[in-house]
Structures are given as C-alpha cells and as structure tokens.
N, C-alpha and C. Protein backbone atom coordinates (compact mmCIF):
# COMPACT_ATOMS: atom_id res chain seq x y z
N UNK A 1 176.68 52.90 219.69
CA UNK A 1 175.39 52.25 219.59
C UNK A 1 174.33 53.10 220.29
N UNK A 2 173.45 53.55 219.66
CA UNK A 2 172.05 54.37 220.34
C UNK A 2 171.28 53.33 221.14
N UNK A 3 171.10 54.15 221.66
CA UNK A 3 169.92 53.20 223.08
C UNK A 3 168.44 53.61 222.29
N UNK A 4 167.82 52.76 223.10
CA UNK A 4 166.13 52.77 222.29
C UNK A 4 165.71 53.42 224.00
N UNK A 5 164.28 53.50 223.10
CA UNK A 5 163.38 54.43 224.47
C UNK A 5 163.30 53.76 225.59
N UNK A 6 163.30 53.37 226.51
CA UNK A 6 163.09 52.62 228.15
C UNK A 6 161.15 52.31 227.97
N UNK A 7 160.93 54.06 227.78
CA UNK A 7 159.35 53.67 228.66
C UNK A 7 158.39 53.03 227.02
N UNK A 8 158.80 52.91 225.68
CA UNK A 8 158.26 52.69 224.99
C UNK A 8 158.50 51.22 224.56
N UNK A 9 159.87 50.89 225.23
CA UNK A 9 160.29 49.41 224.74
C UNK A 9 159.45 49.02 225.70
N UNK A 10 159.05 49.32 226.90
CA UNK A 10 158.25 48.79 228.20
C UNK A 10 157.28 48.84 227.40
N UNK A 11 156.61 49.55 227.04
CA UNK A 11 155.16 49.99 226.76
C UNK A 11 154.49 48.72 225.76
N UNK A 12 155.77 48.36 224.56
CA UNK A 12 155.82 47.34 223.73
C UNK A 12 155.95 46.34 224.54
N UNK A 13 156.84 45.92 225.12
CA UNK A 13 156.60 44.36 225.72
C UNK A 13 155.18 43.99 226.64
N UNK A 14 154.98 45.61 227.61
CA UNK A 14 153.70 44.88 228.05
C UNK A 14 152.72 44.71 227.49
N UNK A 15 152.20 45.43 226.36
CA UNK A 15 151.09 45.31 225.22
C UNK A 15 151.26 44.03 223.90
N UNK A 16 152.19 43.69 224.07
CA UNK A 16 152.79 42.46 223.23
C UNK A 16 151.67 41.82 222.53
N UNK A 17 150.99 41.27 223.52
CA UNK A 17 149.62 40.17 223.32
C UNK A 17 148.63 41.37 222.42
N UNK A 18 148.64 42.49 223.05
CA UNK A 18 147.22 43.29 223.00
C UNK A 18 147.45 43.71 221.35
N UNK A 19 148.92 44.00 221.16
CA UNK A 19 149.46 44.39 220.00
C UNK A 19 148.58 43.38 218.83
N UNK A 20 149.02 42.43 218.88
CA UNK A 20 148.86 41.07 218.20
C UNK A 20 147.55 41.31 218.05
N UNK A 21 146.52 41.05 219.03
CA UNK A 21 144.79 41.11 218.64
C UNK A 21 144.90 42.41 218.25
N UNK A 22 145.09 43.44 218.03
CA UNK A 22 144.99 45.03 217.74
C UNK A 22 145.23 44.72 215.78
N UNK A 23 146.16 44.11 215.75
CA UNK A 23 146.48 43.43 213.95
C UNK A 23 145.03 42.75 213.49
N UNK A 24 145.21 41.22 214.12
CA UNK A 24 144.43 40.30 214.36
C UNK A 24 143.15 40.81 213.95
N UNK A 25 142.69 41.99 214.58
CA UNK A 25 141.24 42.19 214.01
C UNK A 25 140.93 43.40 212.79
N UNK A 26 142.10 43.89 212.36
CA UNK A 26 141.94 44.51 211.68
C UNK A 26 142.02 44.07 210.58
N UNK A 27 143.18 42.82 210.40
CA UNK A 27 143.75 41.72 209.13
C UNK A 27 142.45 40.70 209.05
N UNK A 28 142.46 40.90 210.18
CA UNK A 28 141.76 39.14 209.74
C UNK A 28 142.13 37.85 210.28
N UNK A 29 142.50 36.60 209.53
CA UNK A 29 143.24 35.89 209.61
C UNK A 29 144.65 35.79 208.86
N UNK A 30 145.20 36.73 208.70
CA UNK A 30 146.07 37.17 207.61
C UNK A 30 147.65 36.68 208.25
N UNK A 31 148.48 36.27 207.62
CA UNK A 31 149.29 35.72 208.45
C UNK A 31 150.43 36.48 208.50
N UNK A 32 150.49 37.47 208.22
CA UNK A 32 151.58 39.11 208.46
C UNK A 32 151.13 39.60 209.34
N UNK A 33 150.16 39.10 209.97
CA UNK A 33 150.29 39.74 212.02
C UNK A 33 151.19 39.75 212.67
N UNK A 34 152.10 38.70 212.78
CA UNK A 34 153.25 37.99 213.62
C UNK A 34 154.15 38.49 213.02
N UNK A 35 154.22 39.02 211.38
CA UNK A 35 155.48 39.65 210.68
C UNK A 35 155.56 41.38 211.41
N UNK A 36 154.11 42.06 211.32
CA UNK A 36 154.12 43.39 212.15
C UNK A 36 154.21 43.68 213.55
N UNK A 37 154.16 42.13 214.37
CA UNK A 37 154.61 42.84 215.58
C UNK A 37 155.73 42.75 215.45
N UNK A 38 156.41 41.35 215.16
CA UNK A 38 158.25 41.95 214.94
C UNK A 38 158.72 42.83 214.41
N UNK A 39 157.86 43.73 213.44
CA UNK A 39 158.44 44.78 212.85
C UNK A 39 158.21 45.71 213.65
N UNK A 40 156.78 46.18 214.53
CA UNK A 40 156.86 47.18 215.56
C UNK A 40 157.93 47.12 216.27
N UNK A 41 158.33 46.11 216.58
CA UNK A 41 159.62 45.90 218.25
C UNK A 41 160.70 46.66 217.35
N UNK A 42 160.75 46.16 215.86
CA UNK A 42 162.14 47.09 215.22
C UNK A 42 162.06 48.46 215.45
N UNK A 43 161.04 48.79 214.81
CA UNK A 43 160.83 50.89 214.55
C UNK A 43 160.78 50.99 216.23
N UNK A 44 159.99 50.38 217.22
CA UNK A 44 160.31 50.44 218.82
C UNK A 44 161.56 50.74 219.61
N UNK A 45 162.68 49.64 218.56
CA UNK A 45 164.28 49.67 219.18
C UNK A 45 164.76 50.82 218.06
N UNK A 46 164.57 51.28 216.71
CA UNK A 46 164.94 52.27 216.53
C UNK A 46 164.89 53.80 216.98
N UNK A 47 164.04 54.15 217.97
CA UNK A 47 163.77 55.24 218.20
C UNK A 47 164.43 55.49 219.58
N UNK A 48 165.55 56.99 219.73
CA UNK A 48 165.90 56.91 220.51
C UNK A 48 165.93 58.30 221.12
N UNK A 49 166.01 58.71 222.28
CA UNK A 49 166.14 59.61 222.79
C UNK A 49 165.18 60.51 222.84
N UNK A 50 164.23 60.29 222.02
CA UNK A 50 162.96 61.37 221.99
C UNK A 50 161.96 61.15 223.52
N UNK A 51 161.63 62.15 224.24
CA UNK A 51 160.45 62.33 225.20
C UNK A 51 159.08 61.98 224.59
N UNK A 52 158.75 60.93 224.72
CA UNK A 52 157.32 60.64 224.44
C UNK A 52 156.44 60.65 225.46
N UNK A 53 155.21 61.24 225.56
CA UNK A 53 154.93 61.60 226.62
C UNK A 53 153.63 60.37 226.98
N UNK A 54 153.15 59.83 225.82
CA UNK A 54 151.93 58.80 226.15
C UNK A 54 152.55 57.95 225.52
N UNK A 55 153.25 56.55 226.20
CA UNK A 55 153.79 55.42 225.20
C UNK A 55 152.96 54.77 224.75
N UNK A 56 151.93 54.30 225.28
CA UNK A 56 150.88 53.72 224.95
C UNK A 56 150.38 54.06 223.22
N UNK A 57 150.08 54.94 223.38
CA UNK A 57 149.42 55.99 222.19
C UNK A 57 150.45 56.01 221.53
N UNK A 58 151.37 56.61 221.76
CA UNK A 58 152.31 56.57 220.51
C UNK A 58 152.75 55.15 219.78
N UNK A 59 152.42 53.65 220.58
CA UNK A 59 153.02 52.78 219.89
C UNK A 59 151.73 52.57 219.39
N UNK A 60 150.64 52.28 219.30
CA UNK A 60 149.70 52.00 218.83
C UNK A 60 149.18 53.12 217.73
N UNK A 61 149.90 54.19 217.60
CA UNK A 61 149.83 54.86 216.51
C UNK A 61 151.07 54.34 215.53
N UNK A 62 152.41 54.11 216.08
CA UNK A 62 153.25 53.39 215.25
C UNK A 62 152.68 52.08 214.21
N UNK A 63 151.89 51.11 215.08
CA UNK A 63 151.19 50.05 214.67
C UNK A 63 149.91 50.29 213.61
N UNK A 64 149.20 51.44 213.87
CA UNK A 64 148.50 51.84 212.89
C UNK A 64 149.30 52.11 211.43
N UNK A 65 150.47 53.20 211.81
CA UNK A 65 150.72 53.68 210.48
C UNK A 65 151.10 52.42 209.90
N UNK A 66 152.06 51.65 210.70
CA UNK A 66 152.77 50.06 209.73
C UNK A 66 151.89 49.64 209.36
N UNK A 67 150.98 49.20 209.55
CA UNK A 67 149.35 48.38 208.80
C UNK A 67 149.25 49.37 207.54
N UNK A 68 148.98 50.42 207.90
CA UNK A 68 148.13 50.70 206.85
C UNK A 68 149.26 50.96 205.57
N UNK A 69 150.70 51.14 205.90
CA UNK A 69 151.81 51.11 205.02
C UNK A 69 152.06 49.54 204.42
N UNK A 70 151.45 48.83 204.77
CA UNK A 70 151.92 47.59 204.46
C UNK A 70 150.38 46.92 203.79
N UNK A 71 149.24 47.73 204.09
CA UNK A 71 147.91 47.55 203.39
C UNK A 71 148.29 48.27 201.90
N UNK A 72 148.66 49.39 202.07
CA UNK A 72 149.47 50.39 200.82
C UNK A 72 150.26 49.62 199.64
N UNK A 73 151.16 49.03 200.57
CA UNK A 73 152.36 48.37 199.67
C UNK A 73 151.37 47.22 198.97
N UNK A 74 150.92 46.35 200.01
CA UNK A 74 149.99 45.17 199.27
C UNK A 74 149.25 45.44 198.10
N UNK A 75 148.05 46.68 198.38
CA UNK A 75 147.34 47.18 197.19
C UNK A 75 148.18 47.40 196.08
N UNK A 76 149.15 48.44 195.89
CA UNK A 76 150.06 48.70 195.28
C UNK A 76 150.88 47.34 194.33
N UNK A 77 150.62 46.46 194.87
CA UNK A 77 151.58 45.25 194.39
C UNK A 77 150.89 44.18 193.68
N UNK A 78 149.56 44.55 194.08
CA UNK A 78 148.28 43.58 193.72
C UNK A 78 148.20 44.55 192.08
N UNK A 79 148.17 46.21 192.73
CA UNK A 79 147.55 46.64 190.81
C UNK A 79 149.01 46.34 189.77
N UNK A 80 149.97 46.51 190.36
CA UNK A 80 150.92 45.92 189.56
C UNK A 80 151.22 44.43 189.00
N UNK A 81 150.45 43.25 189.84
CA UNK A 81 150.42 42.16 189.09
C UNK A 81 149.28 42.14 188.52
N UNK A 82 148.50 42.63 188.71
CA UNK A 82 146.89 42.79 187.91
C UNK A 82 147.33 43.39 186.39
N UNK A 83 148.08 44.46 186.38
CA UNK A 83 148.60 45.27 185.06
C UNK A 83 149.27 44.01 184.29
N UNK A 84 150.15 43.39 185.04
CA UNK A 84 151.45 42.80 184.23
C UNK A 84 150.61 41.79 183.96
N UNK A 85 149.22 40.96 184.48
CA UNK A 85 148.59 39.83 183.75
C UNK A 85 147.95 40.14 183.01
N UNK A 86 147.41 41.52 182.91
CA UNK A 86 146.68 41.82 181.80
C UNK A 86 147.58 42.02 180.45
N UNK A 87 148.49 42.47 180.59
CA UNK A 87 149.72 42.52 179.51
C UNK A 87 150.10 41.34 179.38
N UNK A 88 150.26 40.23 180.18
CA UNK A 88 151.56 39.03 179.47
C UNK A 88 150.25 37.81 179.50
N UNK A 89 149.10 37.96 179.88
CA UNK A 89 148.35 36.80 179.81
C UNK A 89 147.04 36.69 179.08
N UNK A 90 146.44 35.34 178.71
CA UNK A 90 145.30 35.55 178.20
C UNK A 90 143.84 34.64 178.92
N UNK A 91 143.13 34.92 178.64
CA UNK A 91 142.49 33.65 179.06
C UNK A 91 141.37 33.05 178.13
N UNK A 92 141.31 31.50 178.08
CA UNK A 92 141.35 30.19 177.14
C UNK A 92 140.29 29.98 178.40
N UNK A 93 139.17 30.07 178.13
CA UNK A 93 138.32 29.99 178.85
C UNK A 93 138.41 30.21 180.06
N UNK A 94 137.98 28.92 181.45
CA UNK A 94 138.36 29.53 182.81
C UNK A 94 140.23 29.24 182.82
N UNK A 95 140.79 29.04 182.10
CA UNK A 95 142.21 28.93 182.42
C UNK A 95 143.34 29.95 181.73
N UNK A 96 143.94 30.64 182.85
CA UNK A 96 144.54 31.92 182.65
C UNK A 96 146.12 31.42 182.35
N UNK A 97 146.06 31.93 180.97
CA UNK A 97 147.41 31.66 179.86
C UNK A 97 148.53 32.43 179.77
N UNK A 98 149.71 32.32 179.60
CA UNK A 98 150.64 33.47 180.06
C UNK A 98 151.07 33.32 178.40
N UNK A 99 150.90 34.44 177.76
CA UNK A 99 150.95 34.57 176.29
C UNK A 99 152.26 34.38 175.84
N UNK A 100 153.43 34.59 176.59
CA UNK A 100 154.73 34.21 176.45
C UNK A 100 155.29 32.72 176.84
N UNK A 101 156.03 32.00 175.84
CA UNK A 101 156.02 30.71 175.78
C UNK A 101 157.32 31.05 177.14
N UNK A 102 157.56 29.76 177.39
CA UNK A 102 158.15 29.67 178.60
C UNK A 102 159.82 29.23 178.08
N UNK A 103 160.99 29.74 178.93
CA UNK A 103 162.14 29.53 178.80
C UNK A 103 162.72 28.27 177.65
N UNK A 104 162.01 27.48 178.37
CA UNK A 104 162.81 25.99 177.08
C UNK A 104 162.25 26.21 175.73
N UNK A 105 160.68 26.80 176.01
CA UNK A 105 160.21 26.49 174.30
C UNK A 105 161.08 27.98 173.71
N UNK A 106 161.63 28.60 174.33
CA UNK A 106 162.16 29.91 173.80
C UNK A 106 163.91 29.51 173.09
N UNK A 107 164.25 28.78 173.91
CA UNK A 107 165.55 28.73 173.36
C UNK A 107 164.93 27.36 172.33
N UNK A 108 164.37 26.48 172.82
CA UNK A 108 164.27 25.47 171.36
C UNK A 108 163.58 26.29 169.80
N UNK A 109 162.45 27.21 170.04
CA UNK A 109 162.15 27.95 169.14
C UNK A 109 163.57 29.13 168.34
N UNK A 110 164.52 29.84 169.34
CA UNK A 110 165.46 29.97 168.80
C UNK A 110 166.59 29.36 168.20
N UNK A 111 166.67 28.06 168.63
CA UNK A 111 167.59 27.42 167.75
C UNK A 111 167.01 26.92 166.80
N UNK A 112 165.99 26.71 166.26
CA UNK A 112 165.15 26.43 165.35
C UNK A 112 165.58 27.26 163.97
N UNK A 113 164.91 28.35 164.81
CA UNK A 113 164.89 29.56 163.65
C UNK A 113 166.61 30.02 163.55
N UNK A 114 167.68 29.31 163.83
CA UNK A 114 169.03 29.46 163.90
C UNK A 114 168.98 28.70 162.57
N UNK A 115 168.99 27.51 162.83
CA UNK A 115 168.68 25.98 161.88
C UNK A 115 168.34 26.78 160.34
N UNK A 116 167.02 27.44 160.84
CA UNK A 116 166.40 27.82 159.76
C UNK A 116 167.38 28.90 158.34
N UNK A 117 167.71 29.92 159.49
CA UNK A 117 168.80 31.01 158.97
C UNK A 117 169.86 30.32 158.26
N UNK A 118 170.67 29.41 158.56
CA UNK A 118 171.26 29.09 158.21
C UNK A 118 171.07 28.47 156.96
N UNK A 119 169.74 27.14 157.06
CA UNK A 119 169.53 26.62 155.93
C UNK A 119 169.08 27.55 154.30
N UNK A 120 168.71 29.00 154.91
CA UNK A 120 168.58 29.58 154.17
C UNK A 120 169.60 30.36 153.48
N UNK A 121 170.57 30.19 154.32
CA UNK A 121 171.49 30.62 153.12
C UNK A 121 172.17 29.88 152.09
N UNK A 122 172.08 29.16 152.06
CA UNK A 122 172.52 27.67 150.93
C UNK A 122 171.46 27.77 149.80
N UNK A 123 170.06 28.54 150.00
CA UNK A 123 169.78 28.80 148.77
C UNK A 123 170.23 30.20 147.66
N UNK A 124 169.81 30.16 146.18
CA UNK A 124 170.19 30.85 145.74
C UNK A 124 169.70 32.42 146.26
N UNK A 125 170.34 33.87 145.91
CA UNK A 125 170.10 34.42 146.58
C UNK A 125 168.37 35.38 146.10
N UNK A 126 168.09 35.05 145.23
CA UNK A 126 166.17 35.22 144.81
C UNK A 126 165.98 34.24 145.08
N UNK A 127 165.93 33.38 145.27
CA UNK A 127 165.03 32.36 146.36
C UNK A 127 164.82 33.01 147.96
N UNK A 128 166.26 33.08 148.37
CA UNK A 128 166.41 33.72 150.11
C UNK A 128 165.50 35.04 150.16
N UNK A 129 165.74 36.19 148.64
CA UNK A 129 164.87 37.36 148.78
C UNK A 129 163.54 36.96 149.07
N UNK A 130 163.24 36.41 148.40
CA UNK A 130 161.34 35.53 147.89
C UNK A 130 161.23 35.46 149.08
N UNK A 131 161.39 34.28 149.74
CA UNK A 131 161.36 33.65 150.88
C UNK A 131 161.51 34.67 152.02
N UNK A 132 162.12 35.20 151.98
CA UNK A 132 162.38 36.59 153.37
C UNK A 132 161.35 37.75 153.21
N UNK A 133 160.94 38.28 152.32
CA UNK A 133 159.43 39.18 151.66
C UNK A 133 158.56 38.24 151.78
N UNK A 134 158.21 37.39 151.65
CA UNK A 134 156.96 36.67 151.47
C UNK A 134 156.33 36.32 153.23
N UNK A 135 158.00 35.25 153.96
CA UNK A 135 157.14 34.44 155.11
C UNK A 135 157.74 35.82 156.54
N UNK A 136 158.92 36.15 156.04
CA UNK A 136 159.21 37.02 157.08
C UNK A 136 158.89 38.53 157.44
N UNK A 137 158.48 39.10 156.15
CA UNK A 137 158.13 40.09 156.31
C UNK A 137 156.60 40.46 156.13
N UNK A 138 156.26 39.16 155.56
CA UNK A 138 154.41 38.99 155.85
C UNK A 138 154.44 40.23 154.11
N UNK A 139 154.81 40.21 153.23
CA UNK A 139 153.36 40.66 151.92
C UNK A 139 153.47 39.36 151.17
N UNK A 140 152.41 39.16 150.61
CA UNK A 140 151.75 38.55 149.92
C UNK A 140 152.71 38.03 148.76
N UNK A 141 152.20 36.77 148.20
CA UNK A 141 152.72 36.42 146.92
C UNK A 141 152.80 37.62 145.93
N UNK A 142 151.57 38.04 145.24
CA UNK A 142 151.25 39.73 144.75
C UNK A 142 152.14 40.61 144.80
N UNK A 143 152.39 40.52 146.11
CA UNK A 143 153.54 42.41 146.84
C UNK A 143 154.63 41.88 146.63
N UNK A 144 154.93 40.26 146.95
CA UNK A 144 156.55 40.30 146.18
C UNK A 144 156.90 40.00 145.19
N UNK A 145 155.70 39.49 144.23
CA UNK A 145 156.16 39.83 142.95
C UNK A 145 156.64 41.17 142.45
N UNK A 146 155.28 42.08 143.01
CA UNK A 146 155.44 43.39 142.32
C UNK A 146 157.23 44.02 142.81
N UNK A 147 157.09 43.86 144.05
CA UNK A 147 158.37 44.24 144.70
C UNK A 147 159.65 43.57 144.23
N UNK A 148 159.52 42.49 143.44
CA UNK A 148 160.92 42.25 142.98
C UNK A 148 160.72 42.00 141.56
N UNK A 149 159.59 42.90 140.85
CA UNK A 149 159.76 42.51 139.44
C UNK A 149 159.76 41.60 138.68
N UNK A 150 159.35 40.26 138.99
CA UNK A 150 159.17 39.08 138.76
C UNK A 150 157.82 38.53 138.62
N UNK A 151 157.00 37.76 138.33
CA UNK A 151 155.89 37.20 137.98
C UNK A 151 155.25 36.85 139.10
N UNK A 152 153.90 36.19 139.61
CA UNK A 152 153.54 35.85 140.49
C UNK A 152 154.17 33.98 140.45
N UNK A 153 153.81 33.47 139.46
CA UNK A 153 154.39 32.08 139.20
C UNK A 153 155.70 31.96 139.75
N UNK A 154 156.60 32.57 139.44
CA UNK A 154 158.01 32.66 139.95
C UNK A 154 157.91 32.72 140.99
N UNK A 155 157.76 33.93 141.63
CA UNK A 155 157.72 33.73 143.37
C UNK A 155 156.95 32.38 143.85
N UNK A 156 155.76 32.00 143.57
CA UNK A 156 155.01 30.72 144.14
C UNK A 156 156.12 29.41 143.84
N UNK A 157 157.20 29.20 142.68
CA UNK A 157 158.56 29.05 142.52
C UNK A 157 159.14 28.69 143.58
N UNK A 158 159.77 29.89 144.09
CA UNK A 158 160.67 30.15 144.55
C UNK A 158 160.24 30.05 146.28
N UNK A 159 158.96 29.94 146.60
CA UNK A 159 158.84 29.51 148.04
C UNK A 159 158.46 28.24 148.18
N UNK A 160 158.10 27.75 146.97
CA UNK A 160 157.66 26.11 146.90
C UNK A 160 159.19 25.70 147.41
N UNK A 161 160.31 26.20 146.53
CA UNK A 161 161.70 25.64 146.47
C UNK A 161 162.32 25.67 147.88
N UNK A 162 162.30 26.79 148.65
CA UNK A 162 162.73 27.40 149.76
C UNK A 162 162.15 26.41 151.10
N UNK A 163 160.71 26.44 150.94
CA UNK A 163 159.64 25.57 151.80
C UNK A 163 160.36 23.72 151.60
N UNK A 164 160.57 23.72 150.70
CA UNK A 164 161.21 22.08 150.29
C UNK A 164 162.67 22.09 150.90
N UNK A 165 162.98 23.18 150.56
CA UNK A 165 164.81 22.88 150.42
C UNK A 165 164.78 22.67 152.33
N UNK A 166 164.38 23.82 153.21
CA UNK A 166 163.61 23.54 154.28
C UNK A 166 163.36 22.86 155.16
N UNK A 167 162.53 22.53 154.50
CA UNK A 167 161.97 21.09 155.27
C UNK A 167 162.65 19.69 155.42
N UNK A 168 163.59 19.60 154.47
CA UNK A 168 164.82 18.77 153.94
C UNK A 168 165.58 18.81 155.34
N UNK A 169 166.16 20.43 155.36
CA UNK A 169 167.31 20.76 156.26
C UNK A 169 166.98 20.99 158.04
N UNK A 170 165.55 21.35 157.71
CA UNK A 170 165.80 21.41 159.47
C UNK A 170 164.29 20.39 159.86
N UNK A 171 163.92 20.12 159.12
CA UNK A 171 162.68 19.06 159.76
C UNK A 171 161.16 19.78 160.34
N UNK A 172 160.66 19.15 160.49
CA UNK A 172 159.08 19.77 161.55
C UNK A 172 159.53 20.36 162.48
C-alpha cells in the first residue's frame, strides 16, 4: 500500500473550508462543490512520494485543474445532448417532442405490422405484389401498374381487395 504525501494531506485538511469557498465562487451555487472537494482529498491520497515544495499552491492548482476538467466534461456532455436532441427531437410549438415513439408504442406497432405480414399472406400472390409496390414501397397506383403490366383499374382492384381483406384480419 503507498502512503500519500504528509505535508499535502495536511495542507488539504487545513484548507478544507477555504477549498470549498475557492469552488463555491467559481461554480456558483452548483451542487458538485461538495462532489470536488471529495474528489481533491482522492487525487490528495493518490499522490505519493513526490517532494512538493509549496503544498498550498500545489493543491489549489490540483483544484483548479479538477474544475476546469469537470467544466470540460460538462460542456462536452451538454454539446452531446444538444446534438442527440437535435437528431431524435422535434418541436410542436413550445413543447419539445422526441420523434421516436417510445418502447410500448414500438413493440405494439411491431406486432401490428406482424398481424399485418401475416394477414398478407393469405392473399393471392398479385394481390400481396400490388399491395407491397403500392403501400410499402411507396409508387403510385401508375408505377405499379406500369411495373407489373397490368392496368391501372386492376391494381386500384387489387388494393381495394388487400385494404378489405385487412381490415377484416387485423382491425384499426
């Protein structure tokens, strides 16, 4: 087990208080004051054997760098949730929307569209084509006619049938 410094663990306990207002006015009212002096006393008891010649100074430079490493990390963590809300959220006037539906509506929306898969295969298999070009792959009545050689009437057919058969099997 390494021993920690004598005159710097001293230096820390008698500045204890001074430590605290030394945070205190640099934070604010911020309530990770009380988290950085316990963390000074750590990096304090880690350091061992080195000749420090001003303890004073050297812990209050320790206390500087932890602030401003932990001002670092904060900023740092702030532009990273700032990024990730600008990516996953929207906002609906003053109320900020998270564009991704949330866990339950995800698995009820997937078993849905399970429901759905399934019911679709019980139709014939140009109906299932129709129906899979048209609502799933987004072209037009038009593009899947042209695309499967068939009429426009037919396809309007064949998703009327699909949309019914559907609605039958898995409900609203």
């Amino acid at each position: 087990m390494q021993k920690s410094s004598p005159p710097l663990t001293a230096a820390y306990l008698e500045r204890r208080d001074d430590l605290r207002r030394f945070f205190q006015a640099r934070l604010g009212g911020r309530a990770d004051v009380e988290d950085l002096v316990q963390e000074l006393y750590l990096k304090v008891q880690a350091i061992t054997g080195e000749a420090i010649d001003n303890p004073p100074a050297y812990l209050y430079r320790l206390a500087s760098n932890l602030m401003l490493d932990r001002l670092r990390r904060a900023k740092r963590a702030g532009a990273r949730e700032t990024e990730w809300r600008r990516a996953n959220h929207a906002m609906v006037g003053a109320l900020d929307v998270a564009d991704a539906p949330d866990a339950e509506a995800a698995v009820i929306a997937r078993q849905r569209l399970e429901k759905l898969s399934q019911a679709l295969t019980t139709l014939s298999p140009v109906t299932q084509r129709v129906f899979r070009l048209h609502k799933f792959e987004g072209l037009t009545q038009v593009e899947t006619a042209a695309r499967m050689g068939i009429s426009l009437s037919a396809v309007e057919k064949h998703v009327s049938l699909a949309l019914g058969h559907l609605l039958k099997r898995v409900g609203r």
